[in-house]
Protein backbone atom coordinates (compact mmCIF):
# COMPACT_ATOMS: atom_id res chain seq x y z
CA UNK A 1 6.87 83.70 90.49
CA UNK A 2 8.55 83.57 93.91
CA UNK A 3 7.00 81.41 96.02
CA UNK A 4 7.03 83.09 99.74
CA UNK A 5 6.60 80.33 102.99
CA UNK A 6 3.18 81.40 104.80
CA UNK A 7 4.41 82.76 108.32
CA UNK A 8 3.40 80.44 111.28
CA UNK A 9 2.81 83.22 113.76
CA UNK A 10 -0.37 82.40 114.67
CA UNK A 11 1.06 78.97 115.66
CA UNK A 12 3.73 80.39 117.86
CA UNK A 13 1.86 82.35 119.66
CA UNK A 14 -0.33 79.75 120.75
CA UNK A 15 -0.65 78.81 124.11
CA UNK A 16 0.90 75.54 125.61
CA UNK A 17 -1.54 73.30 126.43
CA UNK A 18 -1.70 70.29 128.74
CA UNK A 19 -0.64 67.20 127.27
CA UNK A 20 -4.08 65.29 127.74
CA UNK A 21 -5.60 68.03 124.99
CA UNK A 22 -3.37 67.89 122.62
CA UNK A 23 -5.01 64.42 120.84
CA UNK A 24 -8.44 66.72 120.66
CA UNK A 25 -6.92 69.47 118.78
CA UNK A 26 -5.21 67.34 116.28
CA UNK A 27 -7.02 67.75 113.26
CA UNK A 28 -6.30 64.84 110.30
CA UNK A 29 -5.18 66.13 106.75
CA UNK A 30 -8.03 66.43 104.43
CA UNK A 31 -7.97 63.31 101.56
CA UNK A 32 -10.69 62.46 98.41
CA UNK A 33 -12.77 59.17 99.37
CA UNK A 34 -13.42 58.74 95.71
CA UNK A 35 -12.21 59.60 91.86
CA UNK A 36 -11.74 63.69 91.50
CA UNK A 37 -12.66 65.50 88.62
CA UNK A 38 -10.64 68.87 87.40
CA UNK A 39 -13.03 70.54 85.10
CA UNK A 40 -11.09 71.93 81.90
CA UNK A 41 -13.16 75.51 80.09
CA UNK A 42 -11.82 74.93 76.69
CA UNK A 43 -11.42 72.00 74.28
CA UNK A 44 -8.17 69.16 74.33
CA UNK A 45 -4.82 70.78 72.79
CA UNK A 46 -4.84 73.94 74.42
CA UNK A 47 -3.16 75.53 77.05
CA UNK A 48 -5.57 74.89 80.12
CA UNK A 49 -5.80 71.15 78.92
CA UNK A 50 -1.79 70.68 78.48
CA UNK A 51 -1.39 71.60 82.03
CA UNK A 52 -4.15 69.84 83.92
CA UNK A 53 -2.87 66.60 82.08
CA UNK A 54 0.79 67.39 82.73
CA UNK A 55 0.18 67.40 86.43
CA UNK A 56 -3.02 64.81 86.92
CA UNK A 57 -0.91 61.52 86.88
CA UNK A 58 1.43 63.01 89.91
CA UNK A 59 -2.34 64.11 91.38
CA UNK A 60 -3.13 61.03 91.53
CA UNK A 61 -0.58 59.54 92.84
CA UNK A 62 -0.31 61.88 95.73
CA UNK A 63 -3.88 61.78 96.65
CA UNK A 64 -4.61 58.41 96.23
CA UNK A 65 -7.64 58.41 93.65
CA UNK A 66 -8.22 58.68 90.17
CA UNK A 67 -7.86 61.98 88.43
CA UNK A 68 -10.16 62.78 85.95
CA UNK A 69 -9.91 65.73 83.66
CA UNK A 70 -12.95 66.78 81.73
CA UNK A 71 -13.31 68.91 78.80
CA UNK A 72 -16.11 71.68 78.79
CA UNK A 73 -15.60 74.38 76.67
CA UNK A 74 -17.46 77.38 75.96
CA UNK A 75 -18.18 80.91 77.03
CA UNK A 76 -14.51 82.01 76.59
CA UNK A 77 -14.10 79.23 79.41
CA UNK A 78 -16.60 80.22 81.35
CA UNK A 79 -19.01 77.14 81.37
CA UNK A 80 -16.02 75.11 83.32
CA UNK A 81 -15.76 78.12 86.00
CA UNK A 82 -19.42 78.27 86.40
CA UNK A 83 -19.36 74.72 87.21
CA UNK A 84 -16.95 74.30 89.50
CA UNK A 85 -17.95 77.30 91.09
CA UNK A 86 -21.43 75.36 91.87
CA UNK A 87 -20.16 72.07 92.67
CA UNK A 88 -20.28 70.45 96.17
CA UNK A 89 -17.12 72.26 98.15
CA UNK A 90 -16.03 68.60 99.13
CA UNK A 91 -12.76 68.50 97.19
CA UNK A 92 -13.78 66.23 94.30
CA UNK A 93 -14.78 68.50 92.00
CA UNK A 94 -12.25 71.07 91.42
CA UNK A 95 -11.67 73.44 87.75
CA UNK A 96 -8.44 74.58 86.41
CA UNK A 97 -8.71 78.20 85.48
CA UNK A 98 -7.33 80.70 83.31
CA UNK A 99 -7.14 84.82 84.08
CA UNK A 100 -9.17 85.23 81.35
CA UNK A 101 -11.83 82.59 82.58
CA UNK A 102 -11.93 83.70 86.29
CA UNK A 103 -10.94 87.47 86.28
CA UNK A 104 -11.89 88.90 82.99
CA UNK A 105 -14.69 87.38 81.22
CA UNK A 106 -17.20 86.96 83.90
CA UNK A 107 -17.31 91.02 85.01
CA UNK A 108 -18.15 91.81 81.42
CA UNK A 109 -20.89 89.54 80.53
CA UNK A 110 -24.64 90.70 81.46
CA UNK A 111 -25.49 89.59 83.91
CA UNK A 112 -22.32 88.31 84.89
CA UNK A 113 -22.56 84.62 85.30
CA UNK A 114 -20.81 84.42 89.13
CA UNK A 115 -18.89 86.63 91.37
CA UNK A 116 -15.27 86.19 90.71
CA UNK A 117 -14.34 87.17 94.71
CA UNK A 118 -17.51 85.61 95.88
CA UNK A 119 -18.21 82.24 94.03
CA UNK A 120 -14.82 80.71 93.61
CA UNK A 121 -12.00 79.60 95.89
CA UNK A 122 -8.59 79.99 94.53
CA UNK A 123 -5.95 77.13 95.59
CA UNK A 124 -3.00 77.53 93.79
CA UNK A 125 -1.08 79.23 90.27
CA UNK A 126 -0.26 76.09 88.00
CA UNK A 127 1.75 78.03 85.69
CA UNK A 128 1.91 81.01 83.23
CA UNK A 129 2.73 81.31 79.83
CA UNK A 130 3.44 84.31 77.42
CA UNK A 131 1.74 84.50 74.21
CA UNK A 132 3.21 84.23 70.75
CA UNK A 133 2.05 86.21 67.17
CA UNK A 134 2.17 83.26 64.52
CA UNK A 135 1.12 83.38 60.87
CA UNK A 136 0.60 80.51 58.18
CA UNK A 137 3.45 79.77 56.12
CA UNK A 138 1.22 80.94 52.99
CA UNK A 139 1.39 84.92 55.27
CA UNK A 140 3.50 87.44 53.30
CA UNK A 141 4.54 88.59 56.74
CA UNK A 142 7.97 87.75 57.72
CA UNK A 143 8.16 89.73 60.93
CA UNK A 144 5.93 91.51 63.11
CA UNK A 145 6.55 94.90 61.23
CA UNK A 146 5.72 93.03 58.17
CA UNK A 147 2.10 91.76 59.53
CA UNK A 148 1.30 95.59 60.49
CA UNK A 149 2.09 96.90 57.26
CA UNK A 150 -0.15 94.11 55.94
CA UNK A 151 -2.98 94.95 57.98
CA UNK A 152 -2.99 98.50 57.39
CA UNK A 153 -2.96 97.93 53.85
CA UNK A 154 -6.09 95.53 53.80
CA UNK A 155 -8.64 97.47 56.30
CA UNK A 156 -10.09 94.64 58.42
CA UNK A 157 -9.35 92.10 56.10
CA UNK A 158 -7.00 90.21 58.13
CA UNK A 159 -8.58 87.63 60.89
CA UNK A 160 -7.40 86.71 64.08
CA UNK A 161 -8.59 83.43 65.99
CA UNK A 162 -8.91 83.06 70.04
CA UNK A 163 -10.51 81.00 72.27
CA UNK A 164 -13.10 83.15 73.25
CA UNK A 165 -14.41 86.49 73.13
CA UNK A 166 -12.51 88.50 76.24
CA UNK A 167 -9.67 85.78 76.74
CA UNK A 168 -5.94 87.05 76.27
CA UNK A 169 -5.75 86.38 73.28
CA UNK A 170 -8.64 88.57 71.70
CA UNK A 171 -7.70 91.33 74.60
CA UNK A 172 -3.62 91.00 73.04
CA UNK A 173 -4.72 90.77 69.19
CA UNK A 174 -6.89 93.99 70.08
CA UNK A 175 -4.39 96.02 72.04
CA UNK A 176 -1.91 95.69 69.41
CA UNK A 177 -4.74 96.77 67.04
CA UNK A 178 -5.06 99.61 68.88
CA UNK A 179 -1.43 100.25 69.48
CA UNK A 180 -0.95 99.65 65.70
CA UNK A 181 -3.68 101.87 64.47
CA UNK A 182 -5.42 98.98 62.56
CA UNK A 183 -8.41 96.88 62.05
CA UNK A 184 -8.59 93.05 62.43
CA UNK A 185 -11.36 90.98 62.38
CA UNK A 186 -12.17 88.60 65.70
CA UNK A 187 -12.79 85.05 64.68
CA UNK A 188 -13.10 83.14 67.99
CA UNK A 189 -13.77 79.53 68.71
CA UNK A 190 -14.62 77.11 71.39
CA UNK A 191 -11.15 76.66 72.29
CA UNK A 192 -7.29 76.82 71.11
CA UNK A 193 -7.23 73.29 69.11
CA UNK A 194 -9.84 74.69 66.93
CA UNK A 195 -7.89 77.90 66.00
CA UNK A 196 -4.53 75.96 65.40
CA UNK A 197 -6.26 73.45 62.69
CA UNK A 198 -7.63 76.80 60.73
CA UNK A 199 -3.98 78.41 61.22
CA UNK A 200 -2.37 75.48 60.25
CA UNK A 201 -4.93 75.12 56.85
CA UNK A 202 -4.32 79.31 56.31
CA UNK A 203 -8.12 80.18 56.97
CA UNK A 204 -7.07 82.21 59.67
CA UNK A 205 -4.54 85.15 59.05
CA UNK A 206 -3.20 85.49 62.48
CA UNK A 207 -3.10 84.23 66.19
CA UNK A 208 -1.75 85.61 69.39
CA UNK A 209 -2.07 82.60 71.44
CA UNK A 210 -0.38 80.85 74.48
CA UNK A 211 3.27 79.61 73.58
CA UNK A 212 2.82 76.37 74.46
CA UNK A 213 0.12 75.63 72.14
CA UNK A 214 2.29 76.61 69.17
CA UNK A 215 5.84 75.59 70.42
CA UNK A 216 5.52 72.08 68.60
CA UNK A 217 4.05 73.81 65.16
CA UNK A 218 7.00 76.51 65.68
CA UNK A 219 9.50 73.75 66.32
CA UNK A 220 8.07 71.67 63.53
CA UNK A 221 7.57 74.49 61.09
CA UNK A 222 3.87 74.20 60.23
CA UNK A 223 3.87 78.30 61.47
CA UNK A 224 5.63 81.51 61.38
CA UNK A 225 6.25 82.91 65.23
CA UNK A 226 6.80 86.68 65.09
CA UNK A 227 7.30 87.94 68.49
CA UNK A 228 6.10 87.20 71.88
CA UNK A 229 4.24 89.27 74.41
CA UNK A 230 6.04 89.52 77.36
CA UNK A 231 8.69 92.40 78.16
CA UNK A 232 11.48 90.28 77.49
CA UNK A 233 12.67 87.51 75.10
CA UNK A 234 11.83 83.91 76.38
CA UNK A 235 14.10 81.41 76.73
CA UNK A 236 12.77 79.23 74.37
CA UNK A 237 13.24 80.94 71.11
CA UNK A 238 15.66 83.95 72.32
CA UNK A 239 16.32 85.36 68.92
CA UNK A 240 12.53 85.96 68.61
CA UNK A 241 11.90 89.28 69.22
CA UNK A 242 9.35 90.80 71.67
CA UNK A 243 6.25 92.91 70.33
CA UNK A 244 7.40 95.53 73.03
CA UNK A 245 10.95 95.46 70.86
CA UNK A 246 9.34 95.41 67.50
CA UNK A 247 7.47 99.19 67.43
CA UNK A 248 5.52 98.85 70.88
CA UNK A 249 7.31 99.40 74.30
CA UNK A 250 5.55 98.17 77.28
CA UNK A 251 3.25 95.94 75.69
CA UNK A 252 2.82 92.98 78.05
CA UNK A 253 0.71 90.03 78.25
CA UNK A 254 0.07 86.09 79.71
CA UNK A 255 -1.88 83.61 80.26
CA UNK A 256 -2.14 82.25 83.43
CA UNK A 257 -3.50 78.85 84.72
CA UNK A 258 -4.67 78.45 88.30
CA UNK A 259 -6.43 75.52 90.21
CA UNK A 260 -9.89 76.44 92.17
CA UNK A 261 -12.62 75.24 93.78
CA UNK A 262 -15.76 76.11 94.40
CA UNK A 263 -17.32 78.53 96.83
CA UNK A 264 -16.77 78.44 100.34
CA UNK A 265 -14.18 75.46 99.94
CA UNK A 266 -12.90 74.22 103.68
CA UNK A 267 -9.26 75.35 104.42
CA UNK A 268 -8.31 71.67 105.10
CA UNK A 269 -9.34 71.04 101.76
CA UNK A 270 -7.70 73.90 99.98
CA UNK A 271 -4.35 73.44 101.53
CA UNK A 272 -4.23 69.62 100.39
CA UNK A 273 -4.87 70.60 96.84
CA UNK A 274 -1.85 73.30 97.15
CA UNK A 275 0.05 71.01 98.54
CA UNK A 276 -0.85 68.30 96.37
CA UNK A 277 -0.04 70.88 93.14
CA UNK A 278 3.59 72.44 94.68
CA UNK A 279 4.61 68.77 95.01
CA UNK A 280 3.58 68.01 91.64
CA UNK A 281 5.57 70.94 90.37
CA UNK A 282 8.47 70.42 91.93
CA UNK A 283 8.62 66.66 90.61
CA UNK A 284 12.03 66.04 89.28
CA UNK A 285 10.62 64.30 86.36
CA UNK A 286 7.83 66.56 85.42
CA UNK A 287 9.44 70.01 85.98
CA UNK A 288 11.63 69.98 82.94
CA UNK A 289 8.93 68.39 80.96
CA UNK A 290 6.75 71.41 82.06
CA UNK A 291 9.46 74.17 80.72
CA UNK A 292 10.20 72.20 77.89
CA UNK A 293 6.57 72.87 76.86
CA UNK A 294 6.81 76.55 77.23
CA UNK A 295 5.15 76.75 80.80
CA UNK A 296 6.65 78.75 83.42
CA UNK A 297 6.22 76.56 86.63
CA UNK A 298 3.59 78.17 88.97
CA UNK A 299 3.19 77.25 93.08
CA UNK A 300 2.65 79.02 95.95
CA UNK A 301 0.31 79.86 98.25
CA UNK A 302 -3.59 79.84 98.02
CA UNK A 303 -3.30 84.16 99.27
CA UNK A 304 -0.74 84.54 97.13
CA UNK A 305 -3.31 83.19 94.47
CA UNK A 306 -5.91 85.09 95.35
CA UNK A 307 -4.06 87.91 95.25
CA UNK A 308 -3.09 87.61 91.50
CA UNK A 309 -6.80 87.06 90.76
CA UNK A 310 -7.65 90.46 92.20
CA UNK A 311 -4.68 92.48 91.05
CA UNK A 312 -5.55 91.02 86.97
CA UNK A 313 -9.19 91.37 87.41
CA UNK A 314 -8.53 95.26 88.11
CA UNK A 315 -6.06 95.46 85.54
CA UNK A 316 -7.97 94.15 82.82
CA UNK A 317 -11.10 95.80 83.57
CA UNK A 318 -9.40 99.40 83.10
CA UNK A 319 -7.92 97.62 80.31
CA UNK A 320 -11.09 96.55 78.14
CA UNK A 321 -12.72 99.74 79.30
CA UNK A 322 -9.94 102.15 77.80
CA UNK A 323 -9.70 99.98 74.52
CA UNK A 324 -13.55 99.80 74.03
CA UNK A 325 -13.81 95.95 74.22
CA UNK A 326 -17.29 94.53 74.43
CA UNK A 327 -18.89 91.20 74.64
CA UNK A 328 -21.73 91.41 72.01
């Protein structure tokens, strides 16, 4: 993403003011008073918690207290979002956030469990990833073509894991179902580390699953990749072909990751965690480390944020509506 600079026109436009006022308008930068906490929706070895540990040792180095990042998964992430939503809006408890966590799941459950506009604040995009098709080595599939045949062969006998019912990857595994014309059957689990183990023993026929998770089993050959999700070839793997290349143009999907805090967070407060997470990801050490994994470095503003979550919460919806998706 391009980061754009926030325009200061408000600023310059200001009026001059006499020099014995100036001390009372100085406002000091917002900093923690005691150990933070960035809430995680989904269990160690996934996406969400690769990134919140990549960048919590710089955290804490650049705001001066412990970083703690805690585990809660369940609800397709949800439990995490709900939490931070409803902690104190003092900048200590903060949740890192995927778009399926905090734009698509919440809308569909009944009742929903928080407003997605209303009850959370975001600060800043951490980072996006595409999503990759793998297979166990014991799959007869050898391409994506292959693993279509397959399924349409075997009515609904195939399974494919996710983290959750709604996140990316059950909404990719059942677009390309659609798109495919074939059944699958949804396993999902309490988060990504759960689904590799059962890939990696062959219980599970299929995932379509962030990149990152899978880049060390791809790497180390415990999987089969078969294509990725986004429009183009990544430039990790970039003989891999895209599922858009292999029989489906203009499929498209990601995962992104995004820090927030809870309702009605201060500005003060928001803007220190931004800045706190573009410094991070512009650390000469970490950057590489971060692309290396198969993470597309995030930043930016806390609008620019905000905007994504709107424009994928629309998107989606229309999404799951025309494809039929529904949480049970």
């Amino acid at each position: 993403m391009t980061t754009r600079r926030r325009l200061l026109g408000t600023a310059l436009a200001a009026p001059v003011l006499a020099p014995l006022a100036a001390p009372a308008l100085a406002q000091a930068r917002w900093e923690p008073t005691r150990p933070v906490t960035i809430l995680v929706g989904f269990a160690p070895g996934g996406g969400t918690d690769i990134i919140t540990r990549f960048l919590a040792p710089i955290l804490q180095a650049e705001l001066g207290q412990p970083v703690a990042v805690e585990n809660r998964p369940g609800a397709s992430g949800t439990v995490a979002a709900l939490a931070g939503s409803r902690a104190a809006p003092d900048g200590h408890t903060m949740f890192m956030t995927t778009v399926s966590a905090s734009a698509v799941v919440p809308p569909q459950m009944s009742p929903p469990p928080f407003d997605i506009h209303k009850d959370q604040t975001p600060v800043v995009l951490a980072a996006t990833v595409p999503l990759v098709v793998v297979v166990p080595l014991s799959s007869p599939a050898r391409d994506l073509a292959g693993l279509i045949a397959h399924a349409r062969a075997n009515p609904g006998a195939l399974n494919y894991s996710s983290s959750g019912v709604v996140t990316q990857q059950h909404l990719a595994a059942e677009l390309l179902a659609a798109a495919a014309g074939v059944k699958m059957t949804h396993v999902p689990f309490r988060g990504t580390g759960q689904a590799v183990n059962e890939i990696l023993a062959g219980r599970i026929d299929l995932a379509i699953d962030t990149f990152p998770t899978y880049l060390p089993h791809i790497r180390g050959e415990r999987v089969r990749a078969l294509a990725t999700t986004m429009p183009d070839r990544i430039e990790w793997l970039p003989d891999l072909p895209t599922v858009a290349e292999s029989g489906f143009p203009g499929f498209d999907a990601n995962v992104w990751y995004m820090l927030m805090g809870p309702a009605n967070l201060p500005e003060p407060i928001r803007e220190r965690w931004a800045a706190a997470v573009n410094k991070a990801l512009q650390d000469p050490a970490l950057r590489p480390r971060i692309r290396e994994a198969g993470f597309i470095p995030g930043g930016g503003t806390s609008a620019e944020a905000a905007a994504l979550l709107r424009q994928d919460a629309e998107r989606y919806a229309a999404l799951i509506k025309s494809a039929g998706i529904r949480i049970e």
